[in-house]
N, C-alpha and C. Protein backbone atom coordinates (compact mmCIF):
# COMPACT_ATOMS: atom_id res chain seq x y z
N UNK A 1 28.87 -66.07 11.47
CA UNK A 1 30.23 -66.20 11.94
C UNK A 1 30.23 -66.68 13.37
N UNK A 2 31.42 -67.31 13.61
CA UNK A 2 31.32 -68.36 14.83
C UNK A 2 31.39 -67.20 16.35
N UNK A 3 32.27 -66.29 15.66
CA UNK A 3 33.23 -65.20 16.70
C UNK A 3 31.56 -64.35 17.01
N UNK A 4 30.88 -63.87 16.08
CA UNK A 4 29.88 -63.40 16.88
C UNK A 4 28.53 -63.73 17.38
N UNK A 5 28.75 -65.15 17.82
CA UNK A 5 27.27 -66.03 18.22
C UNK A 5 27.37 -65.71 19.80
N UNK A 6 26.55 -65.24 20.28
CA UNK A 6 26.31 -64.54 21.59
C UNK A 6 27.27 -65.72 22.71
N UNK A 7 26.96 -66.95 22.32
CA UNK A 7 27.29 -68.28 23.58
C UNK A 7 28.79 -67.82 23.30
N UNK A 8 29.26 -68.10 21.99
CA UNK A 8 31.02 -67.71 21.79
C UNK A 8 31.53 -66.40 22.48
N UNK A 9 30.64 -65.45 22.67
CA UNK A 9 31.32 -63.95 22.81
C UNK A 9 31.40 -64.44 24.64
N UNK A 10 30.46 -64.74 24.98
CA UNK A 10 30.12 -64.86 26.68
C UNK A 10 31.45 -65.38 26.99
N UNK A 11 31.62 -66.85 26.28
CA UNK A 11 32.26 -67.34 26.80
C UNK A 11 34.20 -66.99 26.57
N UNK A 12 33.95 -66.28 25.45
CA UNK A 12 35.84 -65.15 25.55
C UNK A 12 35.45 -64.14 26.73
N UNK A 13 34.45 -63.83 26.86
CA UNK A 13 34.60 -62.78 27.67
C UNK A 13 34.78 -62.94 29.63
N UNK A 14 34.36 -64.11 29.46
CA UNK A 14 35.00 -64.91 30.85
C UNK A 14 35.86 -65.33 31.04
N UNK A 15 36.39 -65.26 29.90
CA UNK A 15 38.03 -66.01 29.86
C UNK A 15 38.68 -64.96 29.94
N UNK A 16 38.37 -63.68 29.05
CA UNK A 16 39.35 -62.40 29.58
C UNK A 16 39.40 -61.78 30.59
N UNK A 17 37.64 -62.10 31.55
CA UNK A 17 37.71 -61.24 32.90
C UNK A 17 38.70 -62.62 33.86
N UNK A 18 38.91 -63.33 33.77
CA UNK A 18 39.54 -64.83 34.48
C UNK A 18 40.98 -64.15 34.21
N UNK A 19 41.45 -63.45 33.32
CA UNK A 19 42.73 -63.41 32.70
C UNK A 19 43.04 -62.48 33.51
N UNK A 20 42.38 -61.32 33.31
CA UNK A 20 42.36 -59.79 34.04
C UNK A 20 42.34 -60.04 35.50
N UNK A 21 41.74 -60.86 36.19
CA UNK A 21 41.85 -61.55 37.93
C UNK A 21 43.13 -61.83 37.83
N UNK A 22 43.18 -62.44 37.00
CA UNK A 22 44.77 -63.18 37.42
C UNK A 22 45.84 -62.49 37.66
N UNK A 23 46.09 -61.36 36.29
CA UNK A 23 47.05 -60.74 35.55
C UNK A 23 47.19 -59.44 37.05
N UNK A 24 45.91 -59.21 37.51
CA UNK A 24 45.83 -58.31 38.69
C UNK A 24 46.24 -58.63 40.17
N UNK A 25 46.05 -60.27 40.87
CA UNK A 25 46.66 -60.89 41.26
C UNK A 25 48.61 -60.71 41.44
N UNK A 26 48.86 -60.72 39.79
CA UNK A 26 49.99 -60.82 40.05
C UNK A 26 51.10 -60.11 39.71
N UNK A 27 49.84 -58.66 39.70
CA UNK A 27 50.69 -56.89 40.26
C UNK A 27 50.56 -56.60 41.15
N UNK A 28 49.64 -57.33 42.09
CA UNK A 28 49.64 -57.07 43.35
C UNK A 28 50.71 -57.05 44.14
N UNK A 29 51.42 -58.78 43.99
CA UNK A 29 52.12 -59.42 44.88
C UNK A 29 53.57 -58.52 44.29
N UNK A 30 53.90 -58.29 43.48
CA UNK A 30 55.24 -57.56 43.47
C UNK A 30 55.29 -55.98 44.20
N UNK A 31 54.11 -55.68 44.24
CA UNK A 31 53.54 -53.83 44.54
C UNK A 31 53.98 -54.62 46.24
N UNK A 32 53.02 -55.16 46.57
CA UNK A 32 53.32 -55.32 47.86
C UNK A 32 54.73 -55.46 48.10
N UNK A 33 55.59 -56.40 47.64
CA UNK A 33 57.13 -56.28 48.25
C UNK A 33 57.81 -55.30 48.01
N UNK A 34 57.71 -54.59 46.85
CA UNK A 34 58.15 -52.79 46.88
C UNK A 34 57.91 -51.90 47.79
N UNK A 35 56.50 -52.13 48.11
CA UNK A 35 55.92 -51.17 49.12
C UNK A 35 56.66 -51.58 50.50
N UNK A 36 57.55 -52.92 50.40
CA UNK A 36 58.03 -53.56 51.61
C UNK A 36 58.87 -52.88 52.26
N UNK A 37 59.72 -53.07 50.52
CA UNK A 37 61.23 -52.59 50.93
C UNK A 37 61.11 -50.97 51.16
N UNK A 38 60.36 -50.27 50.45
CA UNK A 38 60.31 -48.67 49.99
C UNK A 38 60.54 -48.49 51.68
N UNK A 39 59.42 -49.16 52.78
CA UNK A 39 59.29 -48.94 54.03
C UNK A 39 60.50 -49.47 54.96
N UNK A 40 61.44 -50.46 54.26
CA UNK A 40 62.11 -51.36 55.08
C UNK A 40 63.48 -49.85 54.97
N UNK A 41 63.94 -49.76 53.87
CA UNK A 41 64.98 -48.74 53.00
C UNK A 41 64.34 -47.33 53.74
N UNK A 42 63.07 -46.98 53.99
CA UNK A 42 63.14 -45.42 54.49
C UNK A 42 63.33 -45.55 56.15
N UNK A 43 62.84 -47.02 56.86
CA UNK A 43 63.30 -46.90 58.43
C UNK A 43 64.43 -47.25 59.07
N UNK A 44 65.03 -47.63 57.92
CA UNK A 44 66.48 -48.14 58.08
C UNK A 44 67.49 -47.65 57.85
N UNK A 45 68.90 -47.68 58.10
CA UNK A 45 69.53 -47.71 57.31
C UNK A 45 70.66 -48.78 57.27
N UNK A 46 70.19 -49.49 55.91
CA UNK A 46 71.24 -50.82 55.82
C UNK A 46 72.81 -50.15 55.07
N UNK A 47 73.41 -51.54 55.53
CA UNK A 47 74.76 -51.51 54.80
C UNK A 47 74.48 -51.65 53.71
N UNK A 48 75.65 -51.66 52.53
CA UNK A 48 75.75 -51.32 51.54
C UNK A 48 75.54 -52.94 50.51
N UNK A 49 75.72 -54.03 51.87
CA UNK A 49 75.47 -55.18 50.94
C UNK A 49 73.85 -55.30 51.12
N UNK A 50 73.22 -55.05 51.98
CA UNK A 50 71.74 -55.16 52.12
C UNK A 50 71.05 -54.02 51.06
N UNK A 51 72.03 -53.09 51.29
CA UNK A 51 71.07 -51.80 50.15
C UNK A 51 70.89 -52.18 48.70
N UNK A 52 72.58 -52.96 48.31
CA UNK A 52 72.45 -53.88 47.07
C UNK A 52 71.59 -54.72 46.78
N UNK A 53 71.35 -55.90 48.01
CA UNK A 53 70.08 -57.26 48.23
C UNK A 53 68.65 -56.36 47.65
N UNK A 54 68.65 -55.21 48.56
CA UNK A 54 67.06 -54.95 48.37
C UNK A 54 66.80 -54.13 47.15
N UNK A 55 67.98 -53.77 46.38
CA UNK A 55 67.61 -52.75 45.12
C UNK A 55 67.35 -53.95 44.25
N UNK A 56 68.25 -55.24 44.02
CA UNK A 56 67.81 -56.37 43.15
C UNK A 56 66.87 -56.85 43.05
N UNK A 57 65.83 -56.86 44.40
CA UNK A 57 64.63 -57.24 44.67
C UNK A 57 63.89 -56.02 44.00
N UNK A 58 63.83 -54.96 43.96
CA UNK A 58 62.73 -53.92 43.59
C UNK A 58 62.89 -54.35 42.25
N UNK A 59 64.13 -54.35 41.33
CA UNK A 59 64.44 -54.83 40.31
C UNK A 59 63.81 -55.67 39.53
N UNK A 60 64.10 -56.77 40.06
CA UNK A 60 63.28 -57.76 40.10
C UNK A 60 61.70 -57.96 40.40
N UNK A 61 61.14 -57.05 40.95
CA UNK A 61 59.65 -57.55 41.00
C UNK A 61 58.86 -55.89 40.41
N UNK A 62 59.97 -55.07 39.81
CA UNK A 62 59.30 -54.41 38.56
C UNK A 62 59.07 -54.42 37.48
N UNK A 63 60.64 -55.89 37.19
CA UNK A 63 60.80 -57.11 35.94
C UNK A 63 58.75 -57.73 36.13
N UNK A 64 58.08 -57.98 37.23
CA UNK A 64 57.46 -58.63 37.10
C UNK A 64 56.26 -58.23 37.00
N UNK A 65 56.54 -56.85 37.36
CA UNK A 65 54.66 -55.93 36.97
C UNK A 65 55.16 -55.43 35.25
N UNK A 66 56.25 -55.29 35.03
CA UNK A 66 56.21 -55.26 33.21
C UNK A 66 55.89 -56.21 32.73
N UNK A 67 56.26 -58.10 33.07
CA UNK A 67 55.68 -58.64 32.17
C UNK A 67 54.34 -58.59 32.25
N UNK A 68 53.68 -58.41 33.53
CA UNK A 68 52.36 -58.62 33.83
C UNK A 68 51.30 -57.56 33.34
N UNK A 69 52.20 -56.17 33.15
CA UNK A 69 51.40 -55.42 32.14
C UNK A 69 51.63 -56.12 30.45
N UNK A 70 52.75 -56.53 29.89
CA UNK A 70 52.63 -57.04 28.70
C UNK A 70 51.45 -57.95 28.38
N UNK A 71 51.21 -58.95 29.65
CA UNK A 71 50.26 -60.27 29.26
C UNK A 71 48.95 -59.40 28.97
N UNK A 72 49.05 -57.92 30.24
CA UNK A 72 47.77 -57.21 30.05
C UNK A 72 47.55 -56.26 28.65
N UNK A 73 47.94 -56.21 28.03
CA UNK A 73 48.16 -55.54 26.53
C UNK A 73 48.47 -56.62 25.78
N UNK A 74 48.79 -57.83 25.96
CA UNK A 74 48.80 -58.60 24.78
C UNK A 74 46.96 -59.08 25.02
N UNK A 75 46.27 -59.28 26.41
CA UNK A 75 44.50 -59.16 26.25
C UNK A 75 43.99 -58.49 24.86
N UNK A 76 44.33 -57.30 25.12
CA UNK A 76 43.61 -56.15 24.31
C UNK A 76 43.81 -56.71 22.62
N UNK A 77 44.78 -57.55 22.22
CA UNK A 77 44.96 -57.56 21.10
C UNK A 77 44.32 -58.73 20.73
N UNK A 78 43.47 -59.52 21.75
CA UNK A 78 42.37 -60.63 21.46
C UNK A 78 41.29 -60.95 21.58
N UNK A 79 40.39 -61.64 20.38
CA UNK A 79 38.82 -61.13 20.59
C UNK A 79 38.93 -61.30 22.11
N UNK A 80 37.45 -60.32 21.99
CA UNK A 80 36.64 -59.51 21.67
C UNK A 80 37.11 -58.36 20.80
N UNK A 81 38.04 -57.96 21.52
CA UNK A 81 39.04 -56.38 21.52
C UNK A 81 39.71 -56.28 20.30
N UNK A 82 40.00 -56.98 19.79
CA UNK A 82 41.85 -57.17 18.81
C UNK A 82 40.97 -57.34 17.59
N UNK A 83 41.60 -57.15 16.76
CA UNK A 83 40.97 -57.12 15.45
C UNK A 83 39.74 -58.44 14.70
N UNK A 84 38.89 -58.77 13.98
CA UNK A 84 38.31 -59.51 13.55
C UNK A 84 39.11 -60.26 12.89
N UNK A 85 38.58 -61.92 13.42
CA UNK A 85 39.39 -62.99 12.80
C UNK A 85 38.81 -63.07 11.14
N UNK A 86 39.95 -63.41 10.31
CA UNK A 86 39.67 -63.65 8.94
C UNK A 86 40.73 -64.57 8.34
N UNK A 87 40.41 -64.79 6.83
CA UNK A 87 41.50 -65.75 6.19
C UNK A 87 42.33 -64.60 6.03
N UNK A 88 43.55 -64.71 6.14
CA UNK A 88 44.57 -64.05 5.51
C UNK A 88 44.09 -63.99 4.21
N UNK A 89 43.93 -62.35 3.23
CA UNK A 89 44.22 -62.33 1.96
C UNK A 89 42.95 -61.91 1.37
N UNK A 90 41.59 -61.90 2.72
CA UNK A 90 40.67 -61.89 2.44
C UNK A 90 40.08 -60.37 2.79
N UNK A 91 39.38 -59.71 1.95
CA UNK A 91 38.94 -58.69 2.55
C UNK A 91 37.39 -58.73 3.20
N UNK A 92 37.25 -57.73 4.04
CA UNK A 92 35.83 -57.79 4.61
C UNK A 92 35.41 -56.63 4.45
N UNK A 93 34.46 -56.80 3.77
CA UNK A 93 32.96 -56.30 3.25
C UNK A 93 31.96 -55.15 4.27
């Protein structure tokens, strides 16, 4: 089988640690502007249109560590990890 020839496995498995850099990358960058505002919102105190501005923003870049955990759980559901590829219909032995 193609999926378990050592050169094939190496090379998904660099593609998932490449994925996992990335996917980590870009929980970073939203953590950091939370951690912005969390600090901007506890030394401050804004008006009520700025308190609005900066709750949309947390909003918004927690919208972006959920998708970024989804991409990270949709990983898990592909070789290596995720089930063995087969024909539909076929059982394995």
């Amino acid at each position: 089988m193609a999926s378990e020839d050592p050169e094939n496995l190496e090379v998904q498995l660099t593609a998932l640690r490449t994925g996992i850099r990335q996917i980590a990358h870009d929980i970073s960058s939203p953590l950091g502007v939370l951690r912005m505002v969390a600090y901007y919102l506890q030394a401050n105190q804004p008006d009520q249109e700025k308190r609005e501005h900066y709750f949309k923003v947390i909003s918004q870049n927690v919208d972006k560590v959920e998708a970024n955990l989804d991409r990270l759980r949709a990983l898990t559901d592909s070789p290596p990890f995720g089930p063995p590829a087969h024909p539909p219909g076929r059982e394995i032995i």
